[in-house]
N, C-alpha and C. Protein backbone atom coordinates (compact mmCIF):
# COMPACT_ATOMS: atom_id res chain seq x y z
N UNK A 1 7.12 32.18 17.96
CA UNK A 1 7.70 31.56 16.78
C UNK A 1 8.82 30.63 17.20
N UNK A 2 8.73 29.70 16.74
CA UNK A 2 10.04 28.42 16.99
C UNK A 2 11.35 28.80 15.60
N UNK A 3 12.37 28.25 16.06
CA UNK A 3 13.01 28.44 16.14
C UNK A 3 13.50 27.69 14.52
N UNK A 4 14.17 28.61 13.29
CA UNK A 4 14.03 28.35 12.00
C UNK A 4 15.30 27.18 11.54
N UNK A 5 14.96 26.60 10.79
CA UNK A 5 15.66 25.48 10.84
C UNK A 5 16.76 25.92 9.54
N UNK A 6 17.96 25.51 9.64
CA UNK A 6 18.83 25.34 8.80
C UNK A 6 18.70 25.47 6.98
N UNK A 7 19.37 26.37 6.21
CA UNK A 7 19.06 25.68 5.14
C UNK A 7 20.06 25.94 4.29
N UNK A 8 20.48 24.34 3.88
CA UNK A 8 21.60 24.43 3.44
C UNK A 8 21.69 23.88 1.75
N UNK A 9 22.38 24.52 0.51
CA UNK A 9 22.11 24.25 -0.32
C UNK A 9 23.05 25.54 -0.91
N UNK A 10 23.78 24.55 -2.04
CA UNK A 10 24.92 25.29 -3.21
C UNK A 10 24.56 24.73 -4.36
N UNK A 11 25.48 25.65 -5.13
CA UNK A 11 25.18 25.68 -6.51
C UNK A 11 24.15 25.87 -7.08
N UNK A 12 23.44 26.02 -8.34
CA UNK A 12 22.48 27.35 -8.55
C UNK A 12 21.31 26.40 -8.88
N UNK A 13 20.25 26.73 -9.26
CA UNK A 13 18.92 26.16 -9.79
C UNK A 13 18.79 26.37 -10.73
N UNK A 14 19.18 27.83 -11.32
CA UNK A 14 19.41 28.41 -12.59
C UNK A 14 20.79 27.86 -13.70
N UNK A 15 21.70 26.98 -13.23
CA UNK A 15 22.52 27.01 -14.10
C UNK A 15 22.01 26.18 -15.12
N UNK A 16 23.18 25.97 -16.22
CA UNK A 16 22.91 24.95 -17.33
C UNK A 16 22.92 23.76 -16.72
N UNK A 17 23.62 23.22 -16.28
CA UNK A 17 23.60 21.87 -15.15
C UNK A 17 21.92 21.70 -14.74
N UNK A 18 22.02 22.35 -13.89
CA UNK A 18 20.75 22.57 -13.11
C UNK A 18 19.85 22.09 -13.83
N UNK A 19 19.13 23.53 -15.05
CA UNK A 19 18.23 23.42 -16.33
C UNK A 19 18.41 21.53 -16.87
N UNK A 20 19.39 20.99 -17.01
CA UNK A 20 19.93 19.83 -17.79
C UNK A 20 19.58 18.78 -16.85
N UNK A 21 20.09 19.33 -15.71
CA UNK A 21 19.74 17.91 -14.87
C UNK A 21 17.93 17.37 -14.69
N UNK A 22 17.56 18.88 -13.92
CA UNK A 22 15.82 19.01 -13.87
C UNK A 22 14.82 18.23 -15.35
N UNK A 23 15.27 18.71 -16.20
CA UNK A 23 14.95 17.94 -17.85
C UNK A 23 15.25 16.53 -18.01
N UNK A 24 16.25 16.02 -17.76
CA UNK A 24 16.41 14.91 -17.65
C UNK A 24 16.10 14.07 -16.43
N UNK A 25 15.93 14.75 -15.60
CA UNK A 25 14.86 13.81 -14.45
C UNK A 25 13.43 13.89 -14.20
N UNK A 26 12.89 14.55 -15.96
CA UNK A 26 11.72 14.74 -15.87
C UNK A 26 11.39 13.39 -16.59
N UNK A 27 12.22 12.90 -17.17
CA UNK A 27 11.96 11.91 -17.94
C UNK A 27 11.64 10.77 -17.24
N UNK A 28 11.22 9.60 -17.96
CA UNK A 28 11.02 8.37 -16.94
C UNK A 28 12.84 7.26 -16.71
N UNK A 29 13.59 8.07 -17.41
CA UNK A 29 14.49 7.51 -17.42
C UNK A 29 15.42 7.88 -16.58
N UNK A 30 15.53 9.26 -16.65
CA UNK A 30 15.94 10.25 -15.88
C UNK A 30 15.54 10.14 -14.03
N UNK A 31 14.22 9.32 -14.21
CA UNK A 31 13.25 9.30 -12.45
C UNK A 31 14.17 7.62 -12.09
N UNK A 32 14.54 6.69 -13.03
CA UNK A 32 14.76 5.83 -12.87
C UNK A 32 16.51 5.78 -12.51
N UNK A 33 17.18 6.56 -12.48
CA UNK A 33 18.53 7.14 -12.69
C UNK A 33 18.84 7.26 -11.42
N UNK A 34 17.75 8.31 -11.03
CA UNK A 34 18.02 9.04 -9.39
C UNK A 34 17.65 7.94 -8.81
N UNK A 35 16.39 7.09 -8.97
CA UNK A 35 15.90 6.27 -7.76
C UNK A 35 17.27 5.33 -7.50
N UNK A 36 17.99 5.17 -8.86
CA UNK A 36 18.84 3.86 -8.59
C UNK A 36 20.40 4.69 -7.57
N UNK A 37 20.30 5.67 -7.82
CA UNK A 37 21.56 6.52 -6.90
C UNK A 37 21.31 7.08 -5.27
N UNK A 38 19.86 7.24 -4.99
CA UNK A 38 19.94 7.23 -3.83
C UNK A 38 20.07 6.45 -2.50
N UNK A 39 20.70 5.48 -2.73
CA UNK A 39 21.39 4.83 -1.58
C UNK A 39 22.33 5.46 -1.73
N UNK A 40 23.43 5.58 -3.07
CA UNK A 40 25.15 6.22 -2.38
C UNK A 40 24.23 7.76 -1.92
N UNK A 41 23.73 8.63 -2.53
CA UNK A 41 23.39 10.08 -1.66
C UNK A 41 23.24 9.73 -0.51
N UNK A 42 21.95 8.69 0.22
CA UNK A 42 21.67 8.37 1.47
C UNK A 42 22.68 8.44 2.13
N UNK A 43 24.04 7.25 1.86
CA UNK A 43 24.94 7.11 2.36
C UNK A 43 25.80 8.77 2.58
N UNK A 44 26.16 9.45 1.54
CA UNK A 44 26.81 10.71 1.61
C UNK A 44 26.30 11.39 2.21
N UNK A 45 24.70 12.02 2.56
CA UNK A 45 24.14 12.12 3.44
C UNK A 45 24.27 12.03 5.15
N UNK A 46 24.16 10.96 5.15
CA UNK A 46 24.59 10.23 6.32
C UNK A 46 26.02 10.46 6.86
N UNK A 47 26.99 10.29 6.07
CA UNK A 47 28.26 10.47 6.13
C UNK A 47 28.83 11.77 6.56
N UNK A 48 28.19 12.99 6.11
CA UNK A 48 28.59 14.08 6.03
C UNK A 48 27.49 15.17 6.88
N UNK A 49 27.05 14.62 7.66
CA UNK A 49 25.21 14.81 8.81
C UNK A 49 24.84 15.96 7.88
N UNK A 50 24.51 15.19 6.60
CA UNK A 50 23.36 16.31 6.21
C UNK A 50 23.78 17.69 5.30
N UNK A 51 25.29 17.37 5.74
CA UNK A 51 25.99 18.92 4.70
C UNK A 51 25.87 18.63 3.23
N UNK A 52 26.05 17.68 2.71
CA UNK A 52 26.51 17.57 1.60
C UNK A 52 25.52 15.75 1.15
N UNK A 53 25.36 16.22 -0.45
CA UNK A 53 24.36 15.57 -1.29
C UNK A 53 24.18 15.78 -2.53
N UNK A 54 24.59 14.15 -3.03
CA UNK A 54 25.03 14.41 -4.57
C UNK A 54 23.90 15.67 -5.76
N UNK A 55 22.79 16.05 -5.17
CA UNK A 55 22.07 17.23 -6.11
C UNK A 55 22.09 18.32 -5.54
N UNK A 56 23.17 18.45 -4.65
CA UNK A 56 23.58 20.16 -3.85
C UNK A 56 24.51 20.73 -4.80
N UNK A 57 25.03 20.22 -6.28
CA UNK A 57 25.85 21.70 -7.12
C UNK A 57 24.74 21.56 -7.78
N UNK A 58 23.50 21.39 -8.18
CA UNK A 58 22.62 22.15 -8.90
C UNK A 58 21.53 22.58 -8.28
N UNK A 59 21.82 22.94 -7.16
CA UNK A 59 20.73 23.95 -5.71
C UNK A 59 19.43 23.03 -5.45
N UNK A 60 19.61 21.71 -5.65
CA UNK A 60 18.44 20.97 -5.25
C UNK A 60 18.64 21.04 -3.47
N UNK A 61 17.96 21.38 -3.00
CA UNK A 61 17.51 21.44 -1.05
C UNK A 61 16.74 19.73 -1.04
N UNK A 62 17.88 18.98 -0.28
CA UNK A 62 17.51 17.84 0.26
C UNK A 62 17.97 17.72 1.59
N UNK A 63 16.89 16.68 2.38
CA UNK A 63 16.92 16.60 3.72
C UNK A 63 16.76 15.55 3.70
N UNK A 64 17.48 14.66 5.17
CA UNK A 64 17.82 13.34 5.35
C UNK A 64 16.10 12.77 6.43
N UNK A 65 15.56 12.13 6.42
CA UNK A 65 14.79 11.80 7.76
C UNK A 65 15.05 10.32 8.03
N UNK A 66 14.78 10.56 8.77
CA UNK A 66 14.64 9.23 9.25
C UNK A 66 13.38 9.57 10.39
N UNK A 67 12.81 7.74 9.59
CA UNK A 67 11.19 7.44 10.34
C UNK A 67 11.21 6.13 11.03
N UNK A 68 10.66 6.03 11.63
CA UNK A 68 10.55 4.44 12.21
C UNK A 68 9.78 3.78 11.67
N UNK A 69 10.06 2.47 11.20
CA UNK A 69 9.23 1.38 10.16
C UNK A 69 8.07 1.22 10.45
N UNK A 70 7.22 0.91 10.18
CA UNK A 70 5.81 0.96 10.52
C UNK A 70 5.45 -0.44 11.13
N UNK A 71 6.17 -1.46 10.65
CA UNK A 71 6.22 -2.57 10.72
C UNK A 71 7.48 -3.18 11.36
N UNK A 72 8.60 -2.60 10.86
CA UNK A 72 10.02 -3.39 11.37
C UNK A 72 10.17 -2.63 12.60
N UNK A 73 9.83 -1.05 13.15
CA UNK A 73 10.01 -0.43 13.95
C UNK A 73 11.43 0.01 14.05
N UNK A 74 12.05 -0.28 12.98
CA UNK A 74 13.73 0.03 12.54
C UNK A 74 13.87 1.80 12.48
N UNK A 75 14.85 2.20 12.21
CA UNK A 75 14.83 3.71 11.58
C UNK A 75 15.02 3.81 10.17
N UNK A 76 14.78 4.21 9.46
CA UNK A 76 14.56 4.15 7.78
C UNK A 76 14.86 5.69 7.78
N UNK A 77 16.07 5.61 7.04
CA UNK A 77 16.65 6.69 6.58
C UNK A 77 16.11 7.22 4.81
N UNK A 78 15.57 8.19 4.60
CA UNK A 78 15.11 9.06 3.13
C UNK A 78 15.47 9.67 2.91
N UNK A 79 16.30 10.45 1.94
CA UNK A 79 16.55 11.78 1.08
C UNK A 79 15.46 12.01 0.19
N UNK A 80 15.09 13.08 1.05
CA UNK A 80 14.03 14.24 0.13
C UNK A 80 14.01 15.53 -0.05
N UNK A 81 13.82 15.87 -0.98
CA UNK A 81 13.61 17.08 -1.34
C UNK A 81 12.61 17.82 -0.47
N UNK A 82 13.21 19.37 0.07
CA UNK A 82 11.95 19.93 0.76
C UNK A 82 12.25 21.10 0.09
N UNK A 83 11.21 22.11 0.96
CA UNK A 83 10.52 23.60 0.70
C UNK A 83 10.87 23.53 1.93
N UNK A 84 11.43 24.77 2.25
CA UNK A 84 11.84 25.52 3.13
C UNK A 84 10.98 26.27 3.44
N UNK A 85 10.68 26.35 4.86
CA UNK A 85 9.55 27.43 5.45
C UNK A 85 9.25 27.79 6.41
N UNK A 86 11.28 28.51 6.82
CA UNK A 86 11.55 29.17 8.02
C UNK A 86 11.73 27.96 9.18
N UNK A 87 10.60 27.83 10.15
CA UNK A 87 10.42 26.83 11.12
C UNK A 87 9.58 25.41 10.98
N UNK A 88 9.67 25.63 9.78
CA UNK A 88 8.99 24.62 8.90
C UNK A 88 9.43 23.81 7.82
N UNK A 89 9.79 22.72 7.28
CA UNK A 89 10.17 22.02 6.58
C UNK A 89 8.84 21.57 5.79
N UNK A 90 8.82 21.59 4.74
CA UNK A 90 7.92 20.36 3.64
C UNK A 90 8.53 19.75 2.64
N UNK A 91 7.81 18.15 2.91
CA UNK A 91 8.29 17.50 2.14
C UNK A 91 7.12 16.90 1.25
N UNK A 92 7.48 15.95 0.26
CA UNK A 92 6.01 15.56 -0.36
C UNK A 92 6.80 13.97 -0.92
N UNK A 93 5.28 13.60 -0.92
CA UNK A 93 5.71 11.76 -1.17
C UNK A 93 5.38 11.82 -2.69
N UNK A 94 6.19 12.48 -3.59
CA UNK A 94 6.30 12.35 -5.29
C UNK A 94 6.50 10.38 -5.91
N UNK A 95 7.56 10.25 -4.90
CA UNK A 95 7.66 8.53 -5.39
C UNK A 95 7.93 8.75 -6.93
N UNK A 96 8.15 9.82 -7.77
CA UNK A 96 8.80 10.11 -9.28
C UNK A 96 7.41 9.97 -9.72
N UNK A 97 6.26 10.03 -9.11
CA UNK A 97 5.41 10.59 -10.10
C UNK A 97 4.64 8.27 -10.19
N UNK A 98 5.14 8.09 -9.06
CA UNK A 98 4.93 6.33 -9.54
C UNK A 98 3.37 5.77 -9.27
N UNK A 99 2.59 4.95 -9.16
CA UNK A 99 0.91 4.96 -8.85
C UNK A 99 1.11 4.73 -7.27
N UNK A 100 2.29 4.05 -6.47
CA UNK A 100 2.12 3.98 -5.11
C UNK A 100 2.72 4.94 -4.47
N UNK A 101 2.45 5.29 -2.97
CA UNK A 101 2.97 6.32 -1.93
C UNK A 101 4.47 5.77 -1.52
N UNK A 102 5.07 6.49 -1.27
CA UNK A 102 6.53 6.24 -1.36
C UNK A 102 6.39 5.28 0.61
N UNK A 103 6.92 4.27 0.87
CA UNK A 103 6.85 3.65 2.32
C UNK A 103 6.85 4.89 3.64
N UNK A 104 8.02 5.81 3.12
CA UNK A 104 8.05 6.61 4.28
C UNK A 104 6.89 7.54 4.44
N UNK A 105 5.90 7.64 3.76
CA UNK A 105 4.90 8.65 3.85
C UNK A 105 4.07 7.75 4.84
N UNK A 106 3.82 6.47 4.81
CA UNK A 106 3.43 5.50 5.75
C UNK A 106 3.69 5.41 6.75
N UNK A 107 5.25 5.47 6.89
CA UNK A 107 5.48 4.92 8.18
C UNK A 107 5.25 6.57 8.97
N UNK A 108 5.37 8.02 8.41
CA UNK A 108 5.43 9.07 9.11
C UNK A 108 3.81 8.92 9.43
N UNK A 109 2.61 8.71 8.64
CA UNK A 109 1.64 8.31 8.90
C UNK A 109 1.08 7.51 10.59
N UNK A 110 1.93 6.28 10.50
CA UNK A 110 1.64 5.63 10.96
C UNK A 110 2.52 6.42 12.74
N UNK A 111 3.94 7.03 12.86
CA UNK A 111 4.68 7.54 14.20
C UNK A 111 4.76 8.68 13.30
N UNK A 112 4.55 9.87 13.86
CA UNK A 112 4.85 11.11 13.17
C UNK A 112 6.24 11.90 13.73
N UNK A 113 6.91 11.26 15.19
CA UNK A 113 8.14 11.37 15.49
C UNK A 113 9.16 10.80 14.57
N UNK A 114 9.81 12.45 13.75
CA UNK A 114 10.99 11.48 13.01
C UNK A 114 12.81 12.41 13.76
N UNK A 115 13.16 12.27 12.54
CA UNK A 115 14.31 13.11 12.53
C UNK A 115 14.48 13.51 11.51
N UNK A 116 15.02 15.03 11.23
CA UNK A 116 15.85 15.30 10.23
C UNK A 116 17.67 15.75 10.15
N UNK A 117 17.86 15.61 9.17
CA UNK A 117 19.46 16.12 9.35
C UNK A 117 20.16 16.39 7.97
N UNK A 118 20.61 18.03 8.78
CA UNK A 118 20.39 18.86 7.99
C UNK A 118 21.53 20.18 8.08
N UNK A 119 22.29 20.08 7.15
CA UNK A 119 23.46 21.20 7.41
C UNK A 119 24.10 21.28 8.86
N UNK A 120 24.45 19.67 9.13
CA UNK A 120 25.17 19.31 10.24
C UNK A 120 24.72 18.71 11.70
N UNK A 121 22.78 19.12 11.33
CA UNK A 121 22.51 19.11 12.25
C UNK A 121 21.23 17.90 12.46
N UNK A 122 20.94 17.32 13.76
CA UNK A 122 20.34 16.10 13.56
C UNK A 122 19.33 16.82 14.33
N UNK A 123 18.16 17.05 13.89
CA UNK A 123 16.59 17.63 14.92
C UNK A 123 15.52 16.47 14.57
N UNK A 124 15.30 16.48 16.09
CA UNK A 124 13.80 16.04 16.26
C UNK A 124 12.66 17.08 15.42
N UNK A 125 11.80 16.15 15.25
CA UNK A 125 10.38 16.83 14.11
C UNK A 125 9.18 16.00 14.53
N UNK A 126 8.18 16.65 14.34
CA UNK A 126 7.33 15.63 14.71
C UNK A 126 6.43 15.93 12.75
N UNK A 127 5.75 15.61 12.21
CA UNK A 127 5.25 14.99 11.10
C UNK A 127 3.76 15.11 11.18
N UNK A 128 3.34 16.60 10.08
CA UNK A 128 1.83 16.66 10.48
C UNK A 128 1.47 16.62 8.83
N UNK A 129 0.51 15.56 8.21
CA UNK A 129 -0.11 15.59 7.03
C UNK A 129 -0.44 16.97 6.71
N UNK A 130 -0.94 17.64 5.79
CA UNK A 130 -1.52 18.45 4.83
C UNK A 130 -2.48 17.77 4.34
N UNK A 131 -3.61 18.59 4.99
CA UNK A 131 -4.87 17.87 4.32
C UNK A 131 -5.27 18.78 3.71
N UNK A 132 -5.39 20.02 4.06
CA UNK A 132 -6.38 21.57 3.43
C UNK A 132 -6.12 21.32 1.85
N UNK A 133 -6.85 21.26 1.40
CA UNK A 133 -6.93 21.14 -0.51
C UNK A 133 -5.90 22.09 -0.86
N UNK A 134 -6.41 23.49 -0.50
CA UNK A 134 -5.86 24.69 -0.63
C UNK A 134 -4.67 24.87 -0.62
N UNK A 135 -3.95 24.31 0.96
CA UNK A 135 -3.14 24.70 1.48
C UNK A 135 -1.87 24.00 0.33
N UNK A 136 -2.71 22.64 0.51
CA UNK A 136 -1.37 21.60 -0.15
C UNK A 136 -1.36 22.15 -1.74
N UNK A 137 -2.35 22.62 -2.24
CA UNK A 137 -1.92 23.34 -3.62
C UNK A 137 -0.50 24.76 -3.95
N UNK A 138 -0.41 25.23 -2.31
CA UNK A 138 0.35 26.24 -2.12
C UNK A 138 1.32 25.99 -1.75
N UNK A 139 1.60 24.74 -1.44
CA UNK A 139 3.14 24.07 -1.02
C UNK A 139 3.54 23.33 -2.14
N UNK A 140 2.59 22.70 -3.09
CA UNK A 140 2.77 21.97 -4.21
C UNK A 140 3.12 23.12 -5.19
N UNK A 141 2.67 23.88 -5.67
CA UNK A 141 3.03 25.35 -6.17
C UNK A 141 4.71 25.68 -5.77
N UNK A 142 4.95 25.63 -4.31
CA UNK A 142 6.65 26.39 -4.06
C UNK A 142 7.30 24.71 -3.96
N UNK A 143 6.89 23.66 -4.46
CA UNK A 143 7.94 22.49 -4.91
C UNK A 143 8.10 23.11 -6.40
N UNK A 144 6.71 23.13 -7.36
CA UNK A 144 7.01 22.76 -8.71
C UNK A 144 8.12 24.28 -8.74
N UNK A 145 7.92 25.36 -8.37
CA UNK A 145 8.81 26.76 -8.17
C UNK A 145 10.43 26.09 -8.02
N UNK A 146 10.54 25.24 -6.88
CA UNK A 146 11.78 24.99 -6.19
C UNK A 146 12.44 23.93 -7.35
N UNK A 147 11.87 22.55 -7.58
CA UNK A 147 12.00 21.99 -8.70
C UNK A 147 11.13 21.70 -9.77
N UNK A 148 11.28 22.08 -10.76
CA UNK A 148 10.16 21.85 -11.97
C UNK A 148 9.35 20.39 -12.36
N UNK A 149 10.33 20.06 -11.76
CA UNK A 149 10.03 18.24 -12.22
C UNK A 149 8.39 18.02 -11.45
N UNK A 150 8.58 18.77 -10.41
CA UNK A 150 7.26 18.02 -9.54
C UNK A 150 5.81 18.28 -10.52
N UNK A 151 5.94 19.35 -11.59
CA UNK A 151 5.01 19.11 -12.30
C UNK A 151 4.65 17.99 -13.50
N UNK A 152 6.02 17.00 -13.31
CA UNK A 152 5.44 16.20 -14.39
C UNK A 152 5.32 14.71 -13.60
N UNK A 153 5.73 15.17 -12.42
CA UNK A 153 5.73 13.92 -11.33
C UNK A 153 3.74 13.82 -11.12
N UNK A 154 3.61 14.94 -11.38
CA UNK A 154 1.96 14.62 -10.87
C UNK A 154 1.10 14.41 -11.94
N UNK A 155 1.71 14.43 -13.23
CA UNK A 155 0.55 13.99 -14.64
C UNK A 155 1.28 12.45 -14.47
N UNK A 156 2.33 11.80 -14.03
CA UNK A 156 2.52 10.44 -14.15
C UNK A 156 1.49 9.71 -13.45
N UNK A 157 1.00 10.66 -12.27
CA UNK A 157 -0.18 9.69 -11.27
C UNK A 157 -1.36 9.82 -10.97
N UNK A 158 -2.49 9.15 -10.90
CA UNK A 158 -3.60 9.85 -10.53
C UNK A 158 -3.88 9.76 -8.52
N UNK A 159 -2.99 9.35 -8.18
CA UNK A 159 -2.92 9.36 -6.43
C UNK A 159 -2.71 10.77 -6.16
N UNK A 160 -3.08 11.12 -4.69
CA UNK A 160 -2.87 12.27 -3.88
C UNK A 160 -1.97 12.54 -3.53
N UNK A 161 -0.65 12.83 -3.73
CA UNK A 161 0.66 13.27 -3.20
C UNK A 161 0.48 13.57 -1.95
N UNK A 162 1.18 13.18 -0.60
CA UNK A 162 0.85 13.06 0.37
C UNK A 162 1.80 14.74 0.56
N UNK A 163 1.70 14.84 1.58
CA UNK A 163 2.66 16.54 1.53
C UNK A 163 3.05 16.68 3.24
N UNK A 164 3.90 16.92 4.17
CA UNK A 164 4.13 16.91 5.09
C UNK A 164 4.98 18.26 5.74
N UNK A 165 4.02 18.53 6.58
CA UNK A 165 4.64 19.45 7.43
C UNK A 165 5.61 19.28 8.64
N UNK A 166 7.20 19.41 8.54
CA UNK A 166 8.27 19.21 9.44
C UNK A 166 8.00 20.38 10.22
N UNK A 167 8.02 19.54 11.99
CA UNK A 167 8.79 21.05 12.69
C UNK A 167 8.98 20.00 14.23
N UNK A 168 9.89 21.23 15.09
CA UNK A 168 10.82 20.88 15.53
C UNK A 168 10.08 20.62 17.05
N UNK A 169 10.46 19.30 17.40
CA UNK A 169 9.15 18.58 18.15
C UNK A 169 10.27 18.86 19.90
């Protein structure tokens, strides 16, 4: 067994906040809210390696990666939401539920060497799709569990939510 990765995350899932925030980012207005705020998170993110992130007082678990451009060959930094799973990280390309795949699901596609950083800490990962029908129904299952929203992220689209397995390369 390798070695379990960090997981860092305050404030509750259950509070009224929480309940309030999740509801209102189920909305399309609410998806349009967050997309426009995650550059300053990115940045706080970044700033703080990973400890701290503007949806950590309502127990949202986000992780920083960074992928290499597929095209620019740059590093492209993302805040996403994962599922925790011990020595395992998952993440999923929701894009708020939008008809296209979010870029970074591409570019991990395209180099599956990324990084994450995460409660201080910056790890190598290497980036393996979820293809098993099954499987990705059982990781899609402990998102919509972790945040509720991911169930209305997937009646917005008729695309395959891409789903990715992190571990420590």
């Amino acid at each position: 067994m390798s070695t379990q990765f960090p997981d860092r995350r305050w404030g509750s899932r259950t509070s009224l906040l929480s309940r309030a925030m999740v509801s209102f980012a189920a909305t399309r207005p609410g998806s349009l809210l967050i997309r426009k705020l995650t550059p300053l998170d990115r940045k706080l993110l970044v700033r703080t390696a990973g400890r701290y992130t503007m949806l950590g007082p309502v127990g949202a678990p986000v992780v920083l990666v960074t992928a290499r451009g597929r095209k620019s060959g740059q590093p492209r930094l993302s805040p996403l939401l994962y599922v925790h799973g011990g020595d395992t990280l998952y993440v999923i390309g929701s894009n708020f539920g939008q008809s296209s795949h979010p870029a970074w699901t591409a570019n991990l596609l395209a180099d599956p060497e990324a990084t994450v950083t995460l409660a201080g800490e910056r790890i190598p990962v290497r980036a393996t799709l979820i293809e098993d029908p099954a499987r990705k129904e059982e990781i899609f299952a402990d998102f919509v569990e972790s945040v509720k929203v991911y169930a209305t992220y997937r009646t917005r689209t008729t695309r395959d939510m891409r789903i990715f397995a992190l571990t420590r390369s």
